[in-house]
Protein backbone atom coordinates (compact mmCIF):
# COMPACT_ATOMS: atom_id res chain seq x y z
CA UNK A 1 -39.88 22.61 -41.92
CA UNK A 2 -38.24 18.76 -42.46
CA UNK A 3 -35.36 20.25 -41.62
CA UNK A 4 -35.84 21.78 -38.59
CA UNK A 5 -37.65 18.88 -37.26
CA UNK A 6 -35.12 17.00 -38.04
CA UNK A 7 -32.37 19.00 -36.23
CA UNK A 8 -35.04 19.25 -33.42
CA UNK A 9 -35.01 15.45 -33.15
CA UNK A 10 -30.95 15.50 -33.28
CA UNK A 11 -31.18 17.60 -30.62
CA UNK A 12 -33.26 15.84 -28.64
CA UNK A 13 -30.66 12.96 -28.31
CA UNK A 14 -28.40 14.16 -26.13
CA UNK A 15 -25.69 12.53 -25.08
CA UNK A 16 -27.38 8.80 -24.89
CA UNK A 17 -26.99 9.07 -28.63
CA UNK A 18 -25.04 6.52 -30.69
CA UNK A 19 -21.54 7.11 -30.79
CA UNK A 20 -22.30 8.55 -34.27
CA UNK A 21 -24.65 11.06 -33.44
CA UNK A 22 -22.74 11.89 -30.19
CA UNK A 23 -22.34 15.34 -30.96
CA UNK A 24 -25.78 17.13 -29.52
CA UNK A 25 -26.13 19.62 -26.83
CA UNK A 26 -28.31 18.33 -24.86
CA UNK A 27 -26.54 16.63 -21.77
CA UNK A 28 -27.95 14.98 -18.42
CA UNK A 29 -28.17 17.41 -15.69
CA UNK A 30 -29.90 19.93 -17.81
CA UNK A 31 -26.71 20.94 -18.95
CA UNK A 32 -26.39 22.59 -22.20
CA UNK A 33 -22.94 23.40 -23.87
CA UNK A 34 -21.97 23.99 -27.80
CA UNK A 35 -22.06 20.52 -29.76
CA UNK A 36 -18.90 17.96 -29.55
CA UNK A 37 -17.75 16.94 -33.25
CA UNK A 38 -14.17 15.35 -32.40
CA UNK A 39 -13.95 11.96 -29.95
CA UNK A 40 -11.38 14.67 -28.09
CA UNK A 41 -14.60 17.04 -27.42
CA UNK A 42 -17.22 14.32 -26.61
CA UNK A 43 -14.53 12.80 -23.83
CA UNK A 44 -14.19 16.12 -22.71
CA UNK A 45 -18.23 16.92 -22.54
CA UNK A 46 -18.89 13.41 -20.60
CA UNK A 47 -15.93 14.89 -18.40
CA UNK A 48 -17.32 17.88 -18.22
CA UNK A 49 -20.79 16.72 -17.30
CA UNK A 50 -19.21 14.66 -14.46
CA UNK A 51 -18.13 17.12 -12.62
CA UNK A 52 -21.47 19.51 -13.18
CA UNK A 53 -23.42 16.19 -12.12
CA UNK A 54 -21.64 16.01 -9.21
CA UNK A 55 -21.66 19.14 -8.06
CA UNK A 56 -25.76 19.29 -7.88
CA UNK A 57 -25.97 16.04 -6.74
CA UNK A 58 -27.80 14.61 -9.89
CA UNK A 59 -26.53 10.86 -9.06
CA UNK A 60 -29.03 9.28 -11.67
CA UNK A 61 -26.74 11.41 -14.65
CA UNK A 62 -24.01 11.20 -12.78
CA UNK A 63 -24.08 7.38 -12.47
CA UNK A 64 -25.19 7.14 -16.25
CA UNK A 65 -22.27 8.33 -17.53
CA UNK A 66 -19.82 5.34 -16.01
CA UNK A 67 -19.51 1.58 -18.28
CA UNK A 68 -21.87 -1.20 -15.65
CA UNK A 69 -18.47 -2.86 -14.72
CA UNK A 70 -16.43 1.09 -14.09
CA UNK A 71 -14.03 1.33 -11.00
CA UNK A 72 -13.97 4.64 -8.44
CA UNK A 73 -10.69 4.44 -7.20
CA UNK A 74 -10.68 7.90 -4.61
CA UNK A 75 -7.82 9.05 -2.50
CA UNK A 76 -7.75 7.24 0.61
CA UNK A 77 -5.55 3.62 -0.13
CA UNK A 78 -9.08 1.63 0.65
CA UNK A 79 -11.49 3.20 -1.79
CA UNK A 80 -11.11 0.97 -5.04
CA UNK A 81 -15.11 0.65 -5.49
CA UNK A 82 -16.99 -0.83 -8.35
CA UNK A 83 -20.06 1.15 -9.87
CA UNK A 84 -22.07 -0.60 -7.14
CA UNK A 85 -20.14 0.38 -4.24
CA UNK A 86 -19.31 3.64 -5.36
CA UNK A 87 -23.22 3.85 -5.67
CA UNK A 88 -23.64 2.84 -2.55
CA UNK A 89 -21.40 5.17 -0.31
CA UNK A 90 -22.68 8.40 -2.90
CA UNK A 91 -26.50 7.80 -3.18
CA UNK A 92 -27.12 8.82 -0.13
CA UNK A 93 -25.17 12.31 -0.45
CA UNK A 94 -26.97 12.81 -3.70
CA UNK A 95 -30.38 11.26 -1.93
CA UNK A 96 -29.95 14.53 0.70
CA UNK A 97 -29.50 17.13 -2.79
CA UNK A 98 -26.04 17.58 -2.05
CA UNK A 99 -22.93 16.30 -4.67
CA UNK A 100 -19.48 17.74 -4.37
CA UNK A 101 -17.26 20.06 -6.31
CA UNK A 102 -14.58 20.01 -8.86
CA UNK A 103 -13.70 22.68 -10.76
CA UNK A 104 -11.48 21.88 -13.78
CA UNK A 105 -8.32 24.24 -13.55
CA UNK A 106 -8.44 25.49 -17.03
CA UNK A 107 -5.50 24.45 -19.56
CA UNK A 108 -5.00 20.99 -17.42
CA UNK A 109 -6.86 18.07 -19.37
CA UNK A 110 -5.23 15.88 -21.54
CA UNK A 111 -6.61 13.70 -23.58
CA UNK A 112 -5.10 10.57 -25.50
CA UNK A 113 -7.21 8.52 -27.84
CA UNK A 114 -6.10 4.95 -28.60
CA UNK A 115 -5.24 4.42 -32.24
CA UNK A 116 -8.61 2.37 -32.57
CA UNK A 117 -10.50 5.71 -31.35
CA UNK A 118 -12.68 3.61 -29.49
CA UNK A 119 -10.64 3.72 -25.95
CA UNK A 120 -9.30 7.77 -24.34
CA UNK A 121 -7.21 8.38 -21.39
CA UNK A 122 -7.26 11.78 -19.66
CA UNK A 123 -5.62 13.46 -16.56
CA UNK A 124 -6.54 16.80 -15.62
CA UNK A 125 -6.17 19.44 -12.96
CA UNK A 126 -9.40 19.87 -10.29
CA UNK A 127 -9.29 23.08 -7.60
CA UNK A 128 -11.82 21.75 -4.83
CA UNK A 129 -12.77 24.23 -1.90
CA UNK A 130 -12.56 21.52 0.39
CA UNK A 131 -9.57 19.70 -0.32
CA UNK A 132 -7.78 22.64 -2.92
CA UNK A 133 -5.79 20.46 -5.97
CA UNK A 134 -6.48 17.54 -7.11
CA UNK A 135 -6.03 15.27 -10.14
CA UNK A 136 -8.26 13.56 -11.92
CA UNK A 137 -6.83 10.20 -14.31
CA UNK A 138 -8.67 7.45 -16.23
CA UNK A 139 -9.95 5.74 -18.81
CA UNK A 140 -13.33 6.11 -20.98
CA UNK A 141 -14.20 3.16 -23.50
CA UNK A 142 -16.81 4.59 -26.33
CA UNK A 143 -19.82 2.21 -25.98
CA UNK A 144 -23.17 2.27 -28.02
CA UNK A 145 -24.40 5.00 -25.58
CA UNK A 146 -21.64 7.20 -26.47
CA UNK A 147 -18.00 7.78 -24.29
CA UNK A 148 -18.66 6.20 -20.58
CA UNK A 149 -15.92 5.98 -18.15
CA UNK A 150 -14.95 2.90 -17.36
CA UNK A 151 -12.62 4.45 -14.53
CA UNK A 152 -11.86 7.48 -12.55
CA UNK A 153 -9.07 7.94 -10.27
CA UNK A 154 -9.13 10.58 -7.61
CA UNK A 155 -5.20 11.87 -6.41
CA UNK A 156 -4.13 14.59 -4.12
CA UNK A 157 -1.05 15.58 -5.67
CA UNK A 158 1.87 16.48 -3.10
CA UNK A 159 4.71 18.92 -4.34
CA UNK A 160 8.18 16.94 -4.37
CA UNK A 161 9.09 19.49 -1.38
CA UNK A 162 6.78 17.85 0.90
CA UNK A 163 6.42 14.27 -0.12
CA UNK A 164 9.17 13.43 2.23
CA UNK A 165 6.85 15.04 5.83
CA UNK A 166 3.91 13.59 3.71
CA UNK A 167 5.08 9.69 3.32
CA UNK A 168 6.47 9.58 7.11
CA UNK A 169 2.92 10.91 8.41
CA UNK A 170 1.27 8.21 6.27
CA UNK A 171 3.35 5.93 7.57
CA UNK A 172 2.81 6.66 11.11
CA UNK A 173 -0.94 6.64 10.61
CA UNK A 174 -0.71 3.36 8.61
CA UNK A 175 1.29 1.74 12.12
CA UNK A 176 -1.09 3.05 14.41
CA UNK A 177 -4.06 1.63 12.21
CA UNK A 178 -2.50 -1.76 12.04
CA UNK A 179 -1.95 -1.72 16.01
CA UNK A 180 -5.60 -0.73 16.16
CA UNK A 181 -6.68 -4.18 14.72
């Protein structure tokens, strides 16, 4: 009976936990997925939980799994936004119940632990109905709450093919802004 309240109270952590006991099932969002053992598998569960945050517009979890001082940087050139301004413009999506969708393409995330195995870097592979591929980079820092990101940055990757049509449209667009002002 000691025993299985004491694997009841593991459980009960969740992902809050201390880096040591970081390997529960329990997960904000009411997500539940098998238990991380490696620093490779918890990066990849706070990953993981991003995205399912996200996509049911659960901003309190989603929010809670970035460092205080964490950069957004998305894909338009002007969206390098600290926690608090990243809060800012998404709040009110997730206020309305809404989030947005990433699907991780499977077989695409990397993940690279510094030697210390207290700092990982990751880019992976996201399929989005509204925008189609992505890619996801960045950097997560393991802090007494577990792995938080410390930052994410959003890319549209363009095939070599079309990078040339690609740059001389951005280009135009980025003249006729500047004439604008």
């Amino acid at each position: 009976m000691r025993s299985a309240l004491g694997a009841l109270a593991l459980l009960a952590i969740g992902l809050c936990a201390t880096p040591a006991l970081a390997t529960t099932v329990d997960l904000p969002c009411n997500q539940s997925i098998p238990p991380a053992n490696t620093p490779v598998e918890q990066v990849e569960q706070v990953l993981g939980t991003l995205h399912f945050c996200a996509a049911r517009g659960e901003g309190e979890s989603y929010f809670s799994l970035f460092t205080p001082d964490a950069v957004f940087i998305g894909t338009d050139v002007s969206e390098r936004w600290t926690l608090v301004q990243f809060r800012a413009y998404a709040e009110p999506i997730f206020g309305q119940g809404r989030g947005w969708t990433y699907t991780l393409r499977p077989g695409t995330r990397h993940v690279i632990l510094a030697p210390d195995r207290r700092t990982a870097w990751f880019d992976e592979v996201l399929d989005s109905a509204s925008y189609g591929t992505s890619r996801g980079t960045g950097v997560l820092v393991l802090t007494p709450q577990g792995w938080r990101i410390a930052q994410y940055h959003l890319t549209f990757p363009i095939p070599n093919e079309l990078a040339g049509e690609f740059t001389r449209r951005i280009r135009e667009h980025e003249g006729r802004a500047a004439e604008a002002r």
